[in-house]
PDB file of N, CA and C in Angstrom:
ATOM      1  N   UNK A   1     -27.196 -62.394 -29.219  1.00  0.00           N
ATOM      2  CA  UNK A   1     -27.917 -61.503 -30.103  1.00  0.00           C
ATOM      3  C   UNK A   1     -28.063 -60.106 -29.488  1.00  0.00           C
ATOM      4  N   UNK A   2     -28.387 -60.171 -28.283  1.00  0.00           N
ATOM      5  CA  UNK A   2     -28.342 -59.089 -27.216  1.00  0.00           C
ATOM      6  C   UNK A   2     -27.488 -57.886 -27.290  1.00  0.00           C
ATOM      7  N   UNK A   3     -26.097 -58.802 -26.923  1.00  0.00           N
ATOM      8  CA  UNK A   3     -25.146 -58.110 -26.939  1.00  0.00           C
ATOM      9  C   UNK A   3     -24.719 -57.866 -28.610  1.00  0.00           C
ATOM     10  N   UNK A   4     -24.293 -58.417 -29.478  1.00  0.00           N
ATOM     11  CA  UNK A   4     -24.392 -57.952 -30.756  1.00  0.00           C
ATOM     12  C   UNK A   4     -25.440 -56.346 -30.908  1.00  0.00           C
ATOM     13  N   UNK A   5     -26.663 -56.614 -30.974  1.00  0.00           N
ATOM     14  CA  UNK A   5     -26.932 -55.024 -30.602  1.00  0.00           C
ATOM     15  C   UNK A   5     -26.604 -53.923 -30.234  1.00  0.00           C
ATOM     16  N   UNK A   6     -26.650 -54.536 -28.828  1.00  0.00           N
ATOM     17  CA  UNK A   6     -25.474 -53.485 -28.029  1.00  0.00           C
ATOM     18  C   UNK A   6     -24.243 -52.588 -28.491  1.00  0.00           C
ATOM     19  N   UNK A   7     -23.742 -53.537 -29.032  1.00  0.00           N
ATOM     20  CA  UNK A   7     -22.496 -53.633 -29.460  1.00  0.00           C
ATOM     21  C   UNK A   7     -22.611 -52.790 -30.692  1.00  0.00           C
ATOM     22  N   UNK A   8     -23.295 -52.669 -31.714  1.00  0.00           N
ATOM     23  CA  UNK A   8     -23.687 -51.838 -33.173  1.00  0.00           C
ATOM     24  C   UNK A   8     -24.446 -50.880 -32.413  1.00  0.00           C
ATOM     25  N   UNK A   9     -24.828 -50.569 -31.281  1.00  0.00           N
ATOM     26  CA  UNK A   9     -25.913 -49.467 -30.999  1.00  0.00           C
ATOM     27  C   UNK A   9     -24.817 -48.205 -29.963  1.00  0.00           C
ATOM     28  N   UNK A  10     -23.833 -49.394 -29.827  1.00  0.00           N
ATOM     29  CA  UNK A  10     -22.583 -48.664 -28.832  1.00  0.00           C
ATOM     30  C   UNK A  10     -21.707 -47.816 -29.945  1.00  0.00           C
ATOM     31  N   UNK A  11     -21.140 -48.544 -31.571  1.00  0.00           N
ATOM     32  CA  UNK A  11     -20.351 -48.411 -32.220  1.00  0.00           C
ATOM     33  C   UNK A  11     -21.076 -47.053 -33.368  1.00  0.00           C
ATOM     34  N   UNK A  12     -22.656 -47.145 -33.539  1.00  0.00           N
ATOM     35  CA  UNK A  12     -23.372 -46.091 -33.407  1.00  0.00           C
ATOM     36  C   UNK A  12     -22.954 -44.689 -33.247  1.00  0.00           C
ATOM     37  N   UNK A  13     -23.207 -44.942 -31.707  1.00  0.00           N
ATOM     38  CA  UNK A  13     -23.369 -43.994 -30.706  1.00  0.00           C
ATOM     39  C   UNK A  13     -22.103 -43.432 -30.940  1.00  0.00           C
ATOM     40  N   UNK A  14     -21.050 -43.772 -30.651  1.00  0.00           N
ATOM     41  CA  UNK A  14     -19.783 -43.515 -30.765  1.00  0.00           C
ATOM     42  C   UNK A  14     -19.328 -42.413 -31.769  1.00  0.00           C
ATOM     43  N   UNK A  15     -19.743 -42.944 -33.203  1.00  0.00           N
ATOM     44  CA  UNK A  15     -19.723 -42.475 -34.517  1.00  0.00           C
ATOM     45  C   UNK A  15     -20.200 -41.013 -34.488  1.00  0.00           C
ATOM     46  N   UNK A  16     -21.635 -40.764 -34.431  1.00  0.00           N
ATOM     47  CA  UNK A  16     -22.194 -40.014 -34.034  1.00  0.00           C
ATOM     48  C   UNK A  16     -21.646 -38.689 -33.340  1.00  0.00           C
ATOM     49  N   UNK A  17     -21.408 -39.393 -32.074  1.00  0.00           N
ATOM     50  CA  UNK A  17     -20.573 -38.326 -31.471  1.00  0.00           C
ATOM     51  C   UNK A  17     -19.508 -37.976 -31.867  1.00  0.00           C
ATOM     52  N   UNK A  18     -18.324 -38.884 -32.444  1.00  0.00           N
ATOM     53  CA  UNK A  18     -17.111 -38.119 -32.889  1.00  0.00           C
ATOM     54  C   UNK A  18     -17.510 -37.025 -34.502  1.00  0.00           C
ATOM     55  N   UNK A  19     -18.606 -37.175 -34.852  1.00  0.00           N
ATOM     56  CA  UNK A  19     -19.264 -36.545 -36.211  1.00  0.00           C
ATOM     57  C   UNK A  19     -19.269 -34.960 -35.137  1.00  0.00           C
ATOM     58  N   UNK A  20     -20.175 -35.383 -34.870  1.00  0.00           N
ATOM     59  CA  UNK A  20     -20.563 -34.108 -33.906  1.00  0.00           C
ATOM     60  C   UNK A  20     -19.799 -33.233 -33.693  1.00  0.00           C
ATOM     61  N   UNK A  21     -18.769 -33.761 -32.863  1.00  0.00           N
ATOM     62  CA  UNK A  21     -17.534 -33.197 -32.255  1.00  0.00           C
ATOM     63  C   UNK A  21     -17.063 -32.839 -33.231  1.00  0.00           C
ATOM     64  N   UNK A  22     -16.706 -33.506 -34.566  1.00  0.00           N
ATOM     65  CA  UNK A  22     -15.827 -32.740 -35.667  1.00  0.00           C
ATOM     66  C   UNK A  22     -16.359 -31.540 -36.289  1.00  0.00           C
ATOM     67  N   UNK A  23     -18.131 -31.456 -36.548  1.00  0.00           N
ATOM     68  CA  UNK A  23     -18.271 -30.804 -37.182  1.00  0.00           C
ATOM     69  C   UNK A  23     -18.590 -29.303 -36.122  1.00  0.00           C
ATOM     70  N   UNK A  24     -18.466 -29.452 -34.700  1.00  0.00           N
ATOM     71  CA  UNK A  24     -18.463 -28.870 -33.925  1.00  0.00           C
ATOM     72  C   UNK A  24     -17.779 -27.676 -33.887  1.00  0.00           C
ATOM     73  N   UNK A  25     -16.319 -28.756 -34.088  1.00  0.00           N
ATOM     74  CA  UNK A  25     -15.457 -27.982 -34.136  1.00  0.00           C
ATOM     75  C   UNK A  25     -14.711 -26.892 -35.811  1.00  0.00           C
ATOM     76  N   UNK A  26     -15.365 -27.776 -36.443  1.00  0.00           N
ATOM     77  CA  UNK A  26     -15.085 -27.019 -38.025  1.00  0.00           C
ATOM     78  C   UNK A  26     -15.930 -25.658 -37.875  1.00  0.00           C
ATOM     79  N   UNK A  27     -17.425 -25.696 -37.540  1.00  0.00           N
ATOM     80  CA  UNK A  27     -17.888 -24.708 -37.079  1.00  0.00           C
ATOM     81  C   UNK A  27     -17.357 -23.114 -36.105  1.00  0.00           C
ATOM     82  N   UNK A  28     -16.790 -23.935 -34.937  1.00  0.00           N
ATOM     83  CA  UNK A  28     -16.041 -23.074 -34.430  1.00  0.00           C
ATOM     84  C   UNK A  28     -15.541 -21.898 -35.063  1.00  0.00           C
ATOM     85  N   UNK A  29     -14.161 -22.683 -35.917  1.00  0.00           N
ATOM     86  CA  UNK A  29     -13.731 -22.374 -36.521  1.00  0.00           C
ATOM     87  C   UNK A  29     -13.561 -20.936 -37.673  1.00  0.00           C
ATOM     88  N   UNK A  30     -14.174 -21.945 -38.583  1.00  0.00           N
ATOM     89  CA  UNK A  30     -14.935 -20.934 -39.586  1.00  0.00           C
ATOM     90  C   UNK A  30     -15.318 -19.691 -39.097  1.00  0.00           C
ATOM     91  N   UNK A  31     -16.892 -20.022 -37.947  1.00  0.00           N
ATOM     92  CA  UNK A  31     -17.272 -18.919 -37.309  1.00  0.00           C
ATOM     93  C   UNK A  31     -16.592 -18.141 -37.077  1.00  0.00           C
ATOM     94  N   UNK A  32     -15.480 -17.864 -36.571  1.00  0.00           N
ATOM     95  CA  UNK A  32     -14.747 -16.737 -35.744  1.00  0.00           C
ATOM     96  C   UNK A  32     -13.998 -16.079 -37.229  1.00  0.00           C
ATOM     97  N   UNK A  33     -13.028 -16.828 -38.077  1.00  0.00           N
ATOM     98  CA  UNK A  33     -12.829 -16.245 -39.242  1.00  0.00           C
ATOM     99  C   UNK A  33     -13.840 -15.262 -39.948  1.00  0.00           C
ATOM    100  N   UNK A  34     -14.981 -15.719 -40.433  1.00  0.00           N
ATOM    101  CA  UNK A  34     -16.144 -15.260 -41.446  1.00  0.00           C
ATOM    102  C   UNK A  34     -16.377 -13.520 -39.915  1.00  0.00           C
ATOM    103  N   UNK A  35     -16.075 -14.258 -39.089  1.00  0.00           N
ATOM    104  CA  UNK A  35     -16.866 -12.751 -38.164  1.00  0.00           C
ATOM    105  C   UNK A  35     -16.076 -11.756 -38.103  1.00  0.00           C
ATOM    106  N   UNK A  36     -14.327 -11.710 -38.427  1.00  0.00           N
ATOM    107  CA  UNK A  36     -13.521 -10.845 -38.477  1.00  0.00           C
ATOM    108  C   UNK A  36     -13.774 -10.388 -39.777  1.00  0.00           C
ATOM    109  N   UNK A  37     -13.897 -11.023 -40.482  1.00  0.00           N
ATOM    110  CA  UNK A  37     -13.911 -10.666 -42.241  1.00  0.00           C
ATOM    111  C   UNK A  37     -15.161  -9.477 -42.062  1.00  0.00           C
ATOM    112  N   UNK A  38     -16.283 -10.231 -41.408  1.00  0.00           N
ATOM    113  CA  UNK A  38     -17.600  -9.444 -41.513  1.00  0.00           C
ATOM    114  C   UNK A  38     -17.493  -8.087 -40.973  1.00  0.00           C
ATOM    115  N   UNK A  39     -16.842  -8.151 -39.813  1.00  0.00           N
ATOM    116  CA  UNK A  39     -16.228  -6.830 -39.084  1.00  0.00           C
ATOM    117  C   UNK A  39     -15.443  -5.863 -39.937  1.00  0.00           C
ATOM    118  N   UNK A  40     -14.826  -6.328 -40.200  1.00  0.00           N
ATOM    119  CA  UNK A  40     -13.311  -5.390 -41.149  1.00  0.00           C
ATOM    120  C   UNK A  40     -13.841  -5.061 -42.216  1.00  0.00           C
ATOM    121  N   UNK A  41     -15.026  -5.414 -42.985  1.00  0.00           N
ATOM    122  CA  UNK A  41     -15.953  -5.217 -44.080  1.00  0.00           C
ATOM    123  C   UNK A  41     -16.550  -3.938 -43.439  1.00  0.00           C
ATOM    124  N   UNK A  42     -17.618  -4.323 -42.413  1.00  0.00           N
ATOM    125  CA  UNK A  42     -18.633  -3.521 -42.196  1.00  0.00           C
ATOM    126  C   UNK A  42     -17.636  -2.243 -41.799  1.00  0.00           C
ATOM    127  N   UNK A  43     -16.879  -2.181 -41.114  1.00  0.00           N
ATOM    128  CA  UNK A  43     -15.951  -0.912 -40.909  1.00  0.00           C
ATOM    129  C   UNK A  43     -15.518  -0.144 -42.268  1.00  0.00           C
ATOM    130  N   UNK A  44     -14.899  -0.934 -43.021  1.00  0.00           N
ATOM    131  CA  UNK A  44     -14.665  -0.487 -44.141  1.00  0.00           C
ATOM    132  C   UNK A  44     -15.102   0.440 -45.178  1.00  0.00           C
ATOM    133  N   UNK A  45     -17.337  -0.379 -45.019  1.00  0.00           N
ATOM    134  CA  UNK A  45     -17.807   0.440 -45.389  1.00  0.00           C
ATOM    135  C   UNK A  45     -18.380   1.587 -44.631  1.00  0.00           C
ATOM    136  N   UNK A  46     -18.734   1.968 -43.861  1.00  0.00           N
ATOM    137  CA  UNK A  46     -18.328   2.994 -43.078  1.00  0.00           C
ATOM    138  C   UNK A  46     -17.488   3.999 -42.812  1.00  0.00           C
ATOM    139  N   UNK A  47     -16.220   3.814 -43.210  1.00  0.00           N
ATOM    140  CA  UNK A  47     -15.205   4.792 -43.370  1.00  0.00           C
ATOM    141  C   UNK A  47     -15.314   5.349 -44.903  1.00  0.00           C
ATOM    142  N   UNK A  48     -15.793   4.356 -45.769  1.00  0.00           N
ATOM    143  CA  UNK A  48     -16.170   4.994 -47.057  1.00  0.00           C
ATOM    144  C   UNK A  48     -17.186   5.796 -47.014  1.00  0.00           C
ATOM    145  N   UNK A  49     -18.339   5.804 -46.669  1.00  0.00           N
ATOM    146  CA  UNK A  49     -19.497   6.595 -46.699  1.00  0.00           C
ATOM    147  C   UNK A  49     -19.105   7.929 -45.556  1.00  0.00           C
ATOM    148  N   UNK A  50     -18.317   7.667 -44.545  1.00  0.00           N
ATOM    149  CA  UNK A  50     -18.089   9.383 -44.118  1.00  0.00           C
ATOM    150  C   UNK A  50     -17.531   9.797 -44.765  1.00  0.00           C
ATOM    151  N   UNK A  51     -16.335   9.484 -45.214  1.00  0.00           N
ATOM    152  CA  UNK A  51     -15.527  10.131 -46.423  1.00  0.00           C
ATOM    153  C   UNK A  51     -16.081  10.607 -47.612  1.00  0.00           C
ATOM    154  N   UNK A  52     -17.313   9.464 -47.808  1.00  0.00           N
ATOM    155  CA  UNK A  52     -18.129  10.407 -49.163  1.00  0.00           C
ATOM    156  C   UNK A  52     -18.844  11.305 -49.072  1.00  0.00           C
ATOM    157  N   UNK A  53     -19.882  11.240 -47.791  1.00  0.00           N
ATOM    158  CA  UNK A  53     -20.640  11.812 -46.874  1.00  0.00           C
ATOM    159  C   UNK A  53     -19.732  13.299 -46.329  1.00  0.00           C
ATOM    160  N   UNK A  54     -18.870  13.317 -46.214  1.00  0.00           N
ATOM    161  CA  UNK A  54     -18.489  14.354 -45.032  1.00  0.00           C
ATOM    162  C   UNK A  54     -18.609  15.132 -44.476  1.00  0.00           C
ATOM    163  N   UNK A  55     -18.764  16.529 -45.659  1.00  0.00           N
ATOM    164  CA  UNK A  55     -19.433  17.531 -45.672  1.00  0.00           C
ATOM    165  C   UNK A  55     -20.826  17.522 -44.606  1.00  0.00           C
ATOM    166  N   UNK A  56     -21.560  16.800 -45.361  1.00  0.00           N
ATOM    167  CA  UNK A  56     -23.308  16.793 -44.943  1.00  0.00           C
ATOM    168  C   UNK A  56     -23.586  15.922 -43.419  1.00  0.00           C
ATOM    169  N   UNK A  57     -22.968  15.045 -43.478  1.00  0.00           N
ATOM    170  CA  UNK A  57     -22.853  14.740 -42.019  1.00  0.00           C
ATOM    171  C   UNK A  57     -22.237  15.964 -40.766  1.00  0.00           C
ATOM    172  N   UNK A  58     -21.154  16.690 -41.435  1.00  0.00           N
ATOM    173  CA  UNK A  58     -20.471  17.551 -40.382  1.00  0.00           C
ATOM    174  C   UNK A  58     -21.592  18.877 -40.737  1.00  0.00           C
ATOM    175  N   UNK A  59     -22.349  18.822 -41.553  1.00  0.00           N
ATOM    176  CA  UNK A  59     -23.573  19.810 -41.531  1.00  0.00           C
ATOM    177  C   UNK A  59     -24.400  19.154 -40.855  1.00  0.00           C
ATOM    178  N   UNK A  60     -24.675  18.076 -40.565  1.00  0.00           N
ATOM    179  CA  UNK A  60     -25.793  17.342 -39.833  1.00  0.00           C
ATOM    180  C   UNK A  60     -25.465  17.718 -38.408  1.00  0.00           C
ATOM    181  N   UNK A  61     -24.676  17.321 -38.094  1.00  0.00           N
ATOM    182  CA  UNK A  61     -23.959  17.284 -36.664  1.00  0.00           C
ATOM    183  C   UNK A  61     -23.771  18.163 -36.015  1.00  0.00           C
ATOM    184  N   UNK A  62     -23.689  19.470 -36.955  1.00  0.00           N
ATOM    185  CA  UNK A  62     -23.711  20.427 -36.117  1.00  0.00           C
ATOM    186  C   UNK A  62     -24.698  21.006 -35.967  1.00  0.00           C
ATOM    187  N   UNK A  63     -26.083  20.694 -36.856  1.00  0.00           N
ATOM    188  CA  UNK A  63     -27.565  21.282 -36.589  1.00  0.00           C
ATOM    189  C   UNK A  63     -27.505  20.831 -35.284  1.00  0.00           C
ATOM    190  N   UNK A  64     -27.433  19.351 -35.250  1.00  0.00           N
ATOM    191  CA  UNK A  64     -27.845  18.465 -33.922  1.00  0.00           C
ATOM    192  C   UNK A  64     -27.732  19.210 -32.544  1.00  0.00           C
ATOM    193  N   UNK A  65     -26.205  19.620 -32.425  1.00  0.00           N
ATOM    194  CA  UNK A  65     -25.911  19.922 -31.389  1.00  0.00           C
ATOM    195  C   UNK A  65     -26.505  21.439 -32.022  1.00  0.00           C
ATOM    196  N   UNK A  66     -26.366  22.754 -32.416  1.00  0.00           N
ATOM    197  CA  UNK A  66     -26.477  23.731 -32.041  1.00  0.00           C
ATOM    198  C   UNK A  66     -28.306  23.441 -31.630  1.00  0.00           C
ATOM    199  N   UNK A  67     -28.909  22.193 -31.785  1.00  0.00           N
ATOM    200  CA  UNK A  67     -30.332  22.352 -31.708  1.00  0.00           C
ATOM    201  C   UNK A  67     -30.485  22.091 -30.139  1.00  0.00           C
ATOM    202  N   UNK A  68     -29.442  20.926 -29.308  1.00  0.00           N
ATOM    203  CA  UNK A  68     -29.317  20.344 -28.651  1.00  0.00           C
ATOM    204  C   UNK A  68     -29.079  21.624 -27.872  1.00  0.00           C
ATOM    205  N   UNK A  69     -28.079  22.929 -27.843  1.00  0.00           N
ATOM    206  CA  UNK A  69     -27.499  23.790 -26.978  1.00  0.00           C
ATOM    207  C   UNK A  69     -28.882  24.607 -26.967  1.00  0.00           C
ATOM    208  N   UNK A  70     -29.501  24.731 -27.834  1.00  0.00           N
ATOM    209  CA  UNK A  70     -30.726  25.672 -27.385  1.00  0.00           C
ATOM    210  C   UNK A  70     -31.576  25.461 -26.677  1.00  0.00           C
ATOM    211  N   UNK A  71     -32.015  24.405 -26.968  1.00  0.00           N
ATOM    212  CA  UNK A  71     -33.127  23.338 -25.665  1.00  0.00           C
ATOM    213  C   UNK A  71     -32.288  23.143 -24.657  1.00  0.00           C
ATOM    214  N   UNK A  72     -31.229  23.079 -24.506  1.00  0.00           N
ATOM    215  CA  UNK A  72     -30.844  23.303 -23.009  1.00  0.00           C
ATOM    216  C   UNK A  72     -30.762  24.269 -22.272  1.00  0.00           C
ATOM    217  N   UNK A  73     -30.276  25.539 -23.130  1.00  0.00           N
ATOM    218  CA  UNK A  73     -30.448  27.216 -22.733  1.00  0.00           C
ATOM    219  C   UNK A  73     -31.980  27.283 -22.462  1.00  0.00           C
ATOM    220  N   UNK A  74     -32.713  27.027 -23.273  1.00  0.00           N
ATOM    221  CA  UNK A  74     -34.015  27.677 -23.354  1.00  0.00           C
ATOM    222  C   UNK A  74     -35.118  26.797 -21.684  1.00  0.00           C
ATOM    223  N   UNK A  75     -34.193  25.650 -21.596  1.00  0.00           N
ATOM    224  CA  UNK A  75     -34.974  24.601 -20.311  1.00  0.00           C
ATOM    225  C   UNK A  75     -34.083  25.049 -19.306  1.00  0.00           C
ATOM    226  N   UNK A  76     -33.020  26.057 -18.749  1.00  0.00           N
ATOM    227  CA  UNK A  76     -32.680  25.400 -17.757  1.00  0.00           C
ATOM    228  C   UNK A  76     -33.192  26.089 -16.359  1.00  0.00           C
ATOM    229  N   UNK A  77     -34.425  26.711 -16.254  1.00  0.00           N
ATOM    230  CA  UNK A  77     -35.469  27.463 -15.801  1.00  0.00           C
ATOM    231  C   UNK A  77     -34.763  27.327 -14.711  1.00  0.00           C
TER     232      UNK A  77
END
């Protein structure tokens, strides 16, 4: 009776783990796909919005820095 247990608690165990392992690995998987997709997306949109943006960003950018060159002229005591 003992071993009968054993034996269903071994065949169990076993199960279990090869589940595991499979869905382990389906995970893997997937994961790395869905994260290139997510990448090549998020870039995507990004290159759209400077392009729509352009103008006002390259007006932004250059407040930045001409603000950036003055506080450095004006600090370098």
């Amino acid at each position: 009776m003992l071993e009968e247990v054993r034996g269903f608690m071994d065949r169990c165990m076993l199960m279990m783990m090869s589940k595991a392992h499979q869905a382990a690995e389906e995970f893997k998987e997937e994961k790395g796909a869905s994260d290139i997709v997510a990448i090549i997306v998020i870039i995507a949109i990004i290159l759209v919005i400077a392009v729509i943006f352009r103008d006002s960003l390259k007006k932004v950018v250059e407040a930045v820095f001409t603000n950036l060159s003055d506080f450095v002229d004006n600090n370098k005591g």
